[in-house]
C-alpha atoms as a PDB file:
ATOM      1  CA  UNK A   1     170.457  51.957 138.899  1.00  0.00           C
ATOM      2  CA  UNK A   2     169.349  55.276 136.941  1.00  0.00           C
ATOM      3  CA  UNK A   3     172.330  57.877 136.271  1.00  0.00           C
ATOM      4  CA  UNK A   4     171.444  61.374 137.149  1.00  0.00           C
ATOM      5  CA  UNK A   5     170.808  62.328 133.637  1.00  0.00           C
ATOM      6  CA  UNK A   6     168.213  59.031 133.464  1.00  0.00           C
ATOM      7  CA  UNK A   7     166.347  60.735 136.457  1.00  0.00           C
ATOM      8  CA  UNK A   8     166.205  64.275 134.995  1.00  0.00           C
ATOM      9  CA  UNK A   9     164.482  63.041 131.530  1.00  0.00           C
ATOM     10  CA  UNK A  10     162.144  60.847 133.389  1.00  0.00           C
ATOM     11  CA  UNK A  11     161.227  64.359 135.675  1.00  0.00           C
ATOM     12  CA  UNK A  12     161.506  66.546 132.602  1.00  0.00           C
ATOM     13  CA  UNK A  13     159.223  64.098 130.881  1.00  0.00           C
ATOM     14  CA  UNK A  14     156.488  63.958 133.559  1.00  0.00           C
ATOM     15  CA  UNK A  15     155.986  67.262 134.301  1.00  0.00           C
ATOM     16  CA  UNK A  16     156.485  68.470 130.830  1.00  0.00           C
ATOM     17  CA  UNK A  17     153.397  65.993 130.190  1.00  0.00           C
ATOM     18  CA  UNK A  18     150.745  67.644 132.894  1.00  0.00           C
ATOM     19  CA  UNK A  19     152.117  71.416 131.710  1.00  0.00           C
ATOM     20  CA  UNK A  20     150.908  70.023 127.960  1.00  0.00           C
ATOM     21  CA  UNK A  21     147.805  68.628 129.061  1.00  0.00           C
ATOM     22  CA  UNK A  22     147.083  71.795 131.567  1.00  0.00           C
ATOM     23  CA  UNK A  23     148.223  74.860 128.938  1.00  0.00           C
ATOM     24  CA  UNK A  24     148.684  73.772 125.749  1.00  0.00           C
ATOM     25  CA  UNK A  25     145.117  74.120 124.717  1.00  0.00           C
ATOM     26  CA  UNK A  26     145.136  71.370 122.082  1.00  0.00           C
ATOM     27  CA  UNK A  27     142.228  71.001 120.073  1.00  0.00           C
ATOM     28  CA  UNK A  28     139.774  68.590 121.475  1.00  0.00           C
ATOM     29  CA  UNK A  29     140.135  65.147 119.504  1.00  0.00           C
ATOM     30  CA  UNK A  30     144.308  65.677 119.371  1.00  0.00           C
ATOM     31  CA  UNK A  31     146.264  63.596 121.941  1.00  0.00           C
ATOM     32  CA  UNK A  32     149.944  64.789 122.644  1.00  0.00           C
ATOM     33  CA  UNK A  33     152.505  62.275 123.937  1.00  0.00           C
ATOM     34  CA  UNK A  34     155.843  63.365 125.694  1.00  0.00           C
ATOM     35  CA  UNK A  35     157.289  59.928 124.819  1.00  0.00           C
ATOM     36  CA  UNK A  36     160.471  60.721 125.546  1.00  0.00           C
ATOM     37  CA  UNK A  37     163.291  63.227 126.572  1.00  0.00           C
ATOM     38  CA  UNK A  38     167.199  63.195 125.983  1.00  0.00           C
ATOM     39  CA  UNK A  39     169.091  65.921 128.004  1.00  0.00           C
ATOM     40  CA  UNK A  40     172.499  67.100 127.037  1.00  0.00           C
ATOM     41  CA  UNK A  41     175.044  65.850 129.277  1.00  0.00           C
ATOM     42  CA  UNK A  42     175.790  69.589 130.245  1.00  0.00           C
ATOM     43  CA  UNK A  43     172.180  69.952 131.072  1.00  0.00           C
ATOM     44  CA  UNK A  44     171.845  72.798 129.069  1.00  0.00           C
ATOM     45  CA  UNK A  45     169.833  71.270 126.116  1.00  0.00           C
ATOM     46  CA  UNK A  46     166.938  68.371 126.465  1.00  0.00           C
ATOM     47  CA  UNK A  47     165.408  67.473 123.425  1.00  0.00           C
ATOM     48  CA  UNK A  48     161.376  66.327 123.834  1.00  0.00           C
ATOM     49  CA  UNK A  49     159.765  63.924 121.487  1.00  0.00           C
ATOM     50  CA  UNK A  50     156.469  64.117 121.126  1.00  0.00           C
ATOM     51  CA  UNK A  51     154.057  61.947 119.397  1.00  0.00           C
ATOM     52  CA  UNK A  52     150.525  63.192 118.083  1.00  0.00           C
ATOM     53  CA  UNK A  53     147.095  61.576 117.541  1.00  0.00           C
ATOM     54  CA  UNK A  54     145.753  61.528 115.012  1.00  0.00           C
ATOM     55  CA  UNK A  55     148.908  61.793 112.604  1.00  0.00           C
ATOM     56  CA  UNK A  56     147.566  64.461 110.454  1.00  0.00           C
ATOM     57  CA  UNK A  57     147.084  67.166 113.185  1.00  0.00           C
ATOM     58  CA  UNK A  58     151.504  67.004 113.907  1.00  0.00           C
ATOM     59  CA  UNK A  59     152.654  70.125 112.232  1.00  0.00           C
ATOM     60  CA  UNK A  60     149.552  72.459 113.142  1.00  0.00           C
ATOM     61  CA  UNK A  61     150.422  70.994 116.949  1.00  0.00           C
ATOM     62  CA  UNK A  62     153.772  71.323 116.970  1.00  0.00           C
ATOM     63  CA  UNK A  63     153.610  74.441 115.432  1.00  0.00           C
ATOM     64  CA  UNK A  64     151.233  75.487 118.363  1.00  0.00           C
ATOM     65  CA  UNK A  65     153.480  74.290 121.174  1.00  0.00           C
ATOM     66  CA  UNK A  66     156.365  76.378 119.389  1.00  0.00           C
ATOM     67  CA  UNK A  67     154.710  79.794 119.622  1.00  0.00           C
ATOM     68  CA  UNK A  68     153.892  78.850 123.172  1.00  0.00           C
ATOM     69  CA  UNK A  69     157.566  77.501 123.803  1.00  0.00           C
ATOM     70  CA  UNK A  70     158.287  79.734 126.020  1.00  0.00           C
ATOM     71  CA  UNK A  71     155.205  79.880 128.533  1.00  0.00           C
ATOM     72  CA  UNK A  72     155.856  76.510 128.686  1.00  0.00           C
ATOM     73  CA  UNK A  73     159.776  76.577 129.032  1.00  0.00           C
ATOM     74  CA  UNK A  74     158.897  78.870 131.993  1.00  0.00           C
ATOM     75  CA  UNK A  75     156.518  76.996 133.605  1.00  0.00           C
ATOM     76  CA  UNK A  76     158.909  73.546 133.351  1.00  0.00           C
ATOM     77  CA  UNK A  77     161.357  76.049 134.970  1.00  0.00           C
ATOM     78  CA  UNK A  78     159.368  76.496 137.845  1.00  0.00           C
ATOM     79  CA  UNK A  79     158.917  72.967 138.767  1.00  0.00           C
ATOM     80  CA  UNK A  80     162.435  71.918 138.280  1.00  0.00           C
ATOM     81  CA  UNK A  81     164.697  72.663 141.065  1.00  0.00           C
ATOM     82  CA  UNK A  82     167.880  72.434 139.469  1.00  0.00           C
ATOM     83  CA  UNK A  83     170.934  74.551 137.639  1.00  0.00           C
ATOM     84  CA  UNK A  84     171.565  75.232 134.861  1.00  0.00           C
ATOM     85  CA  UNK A  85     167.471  73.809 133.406  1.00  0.00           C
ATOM     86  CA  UNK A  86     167.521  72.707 130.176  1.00  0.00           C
ATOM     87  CA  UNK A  87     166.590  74.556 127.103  1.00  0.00           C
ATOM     88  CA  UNK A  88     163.392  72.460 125.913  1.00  0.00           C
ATOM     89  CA  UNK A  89     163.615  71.396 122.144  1.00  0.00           C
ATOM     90  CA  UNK A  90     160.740  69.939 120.566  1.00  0.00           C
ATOM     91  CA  UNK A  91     161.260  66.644 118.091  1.00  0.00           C
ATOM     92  CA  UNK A  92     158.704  64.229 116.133  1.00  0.00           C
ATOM     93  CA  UNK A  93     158.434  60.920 117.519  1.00  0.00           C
ATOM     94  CA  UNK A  94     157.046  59.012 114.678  1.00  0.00           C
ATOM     95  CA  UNK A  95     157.275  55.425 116.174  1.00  0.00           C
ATOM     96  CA  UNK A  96     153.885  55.326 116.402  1.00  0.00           C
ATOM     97  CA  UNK A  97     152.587  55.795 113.241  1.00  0.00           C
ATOM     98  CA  UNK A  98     155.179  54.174 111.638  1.00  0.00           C
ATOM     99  CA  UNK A  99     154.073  51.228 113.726  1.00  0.00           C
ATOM    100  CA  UNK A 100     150.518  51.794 112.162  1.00  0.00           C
ATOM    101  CA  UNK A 101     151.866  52.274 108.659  1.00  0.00           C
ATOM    102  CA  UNK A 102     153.641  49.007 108.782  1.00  0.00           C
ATOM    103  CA  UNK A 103     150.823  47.001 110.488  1.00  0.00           C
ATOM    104  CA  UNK A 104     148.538  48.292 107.727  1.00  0.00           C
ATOM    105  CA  UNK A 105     150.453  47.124 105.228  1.00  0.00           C
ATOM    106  CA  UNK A 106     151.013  44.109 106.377  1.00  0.00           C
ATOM    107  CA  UNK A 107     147.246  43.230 107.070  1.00  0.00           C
ATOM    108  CA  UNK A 108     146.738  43.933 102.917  1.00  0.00           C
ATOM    109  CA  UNK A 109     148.954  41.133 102.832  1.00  0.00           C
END
């Protein structure tokens, strides 16, 4: 069974994911990933990791999806029908290309 605060990341998470893909306008070739969101208990704060493909496009992305933090902060706000909505924070998920660093190394093995 999913606590409250399970159910509002998943929600946060999926529509956070089609405003991305609809708004954003990220450069063709760049994939962005919501991979995961952590909410504060208080409901005030959710923190969104985000994972980018390839690797070296991450800080001109992010840096993108911060100046346009709060079109999309507005447009989450829209879709969520809840108070107080959470203050969107965005975070690097590097799992991924860790993942790929590791697996390249070990294949020079």
């Amino acid at each position: 069974m999913h606590s409250r605060i399970d159910r509002i990341n998943e929600l946060i998470k999926k529509n956070l994911a089609e405003i991305i893909q609809e708004e954003a306008e990220i450069p063709s070739g760049v994939f962005v990933t919501v991979t995961r969101v952590d909410t504060s208990r208080d409901l005030r704060y959710a923190r969104v990791f985000l994972s980018v493909y390839p690797e070296k496009n991450f800080g001109k992305t992010i840096e993108m999806l911060e100046k346009k933090l709060y079109v999309l902060q507005g447009l989450l706000n829209k879709k969520l029908h809840m108070r107080p909505l959470p203050r969107i924070e965005f975070m690097a998920d590097r799992t991924e290309a860790e993942a790929d660093k590791i697996e390249r190394i070990l294949k020079k093995l």
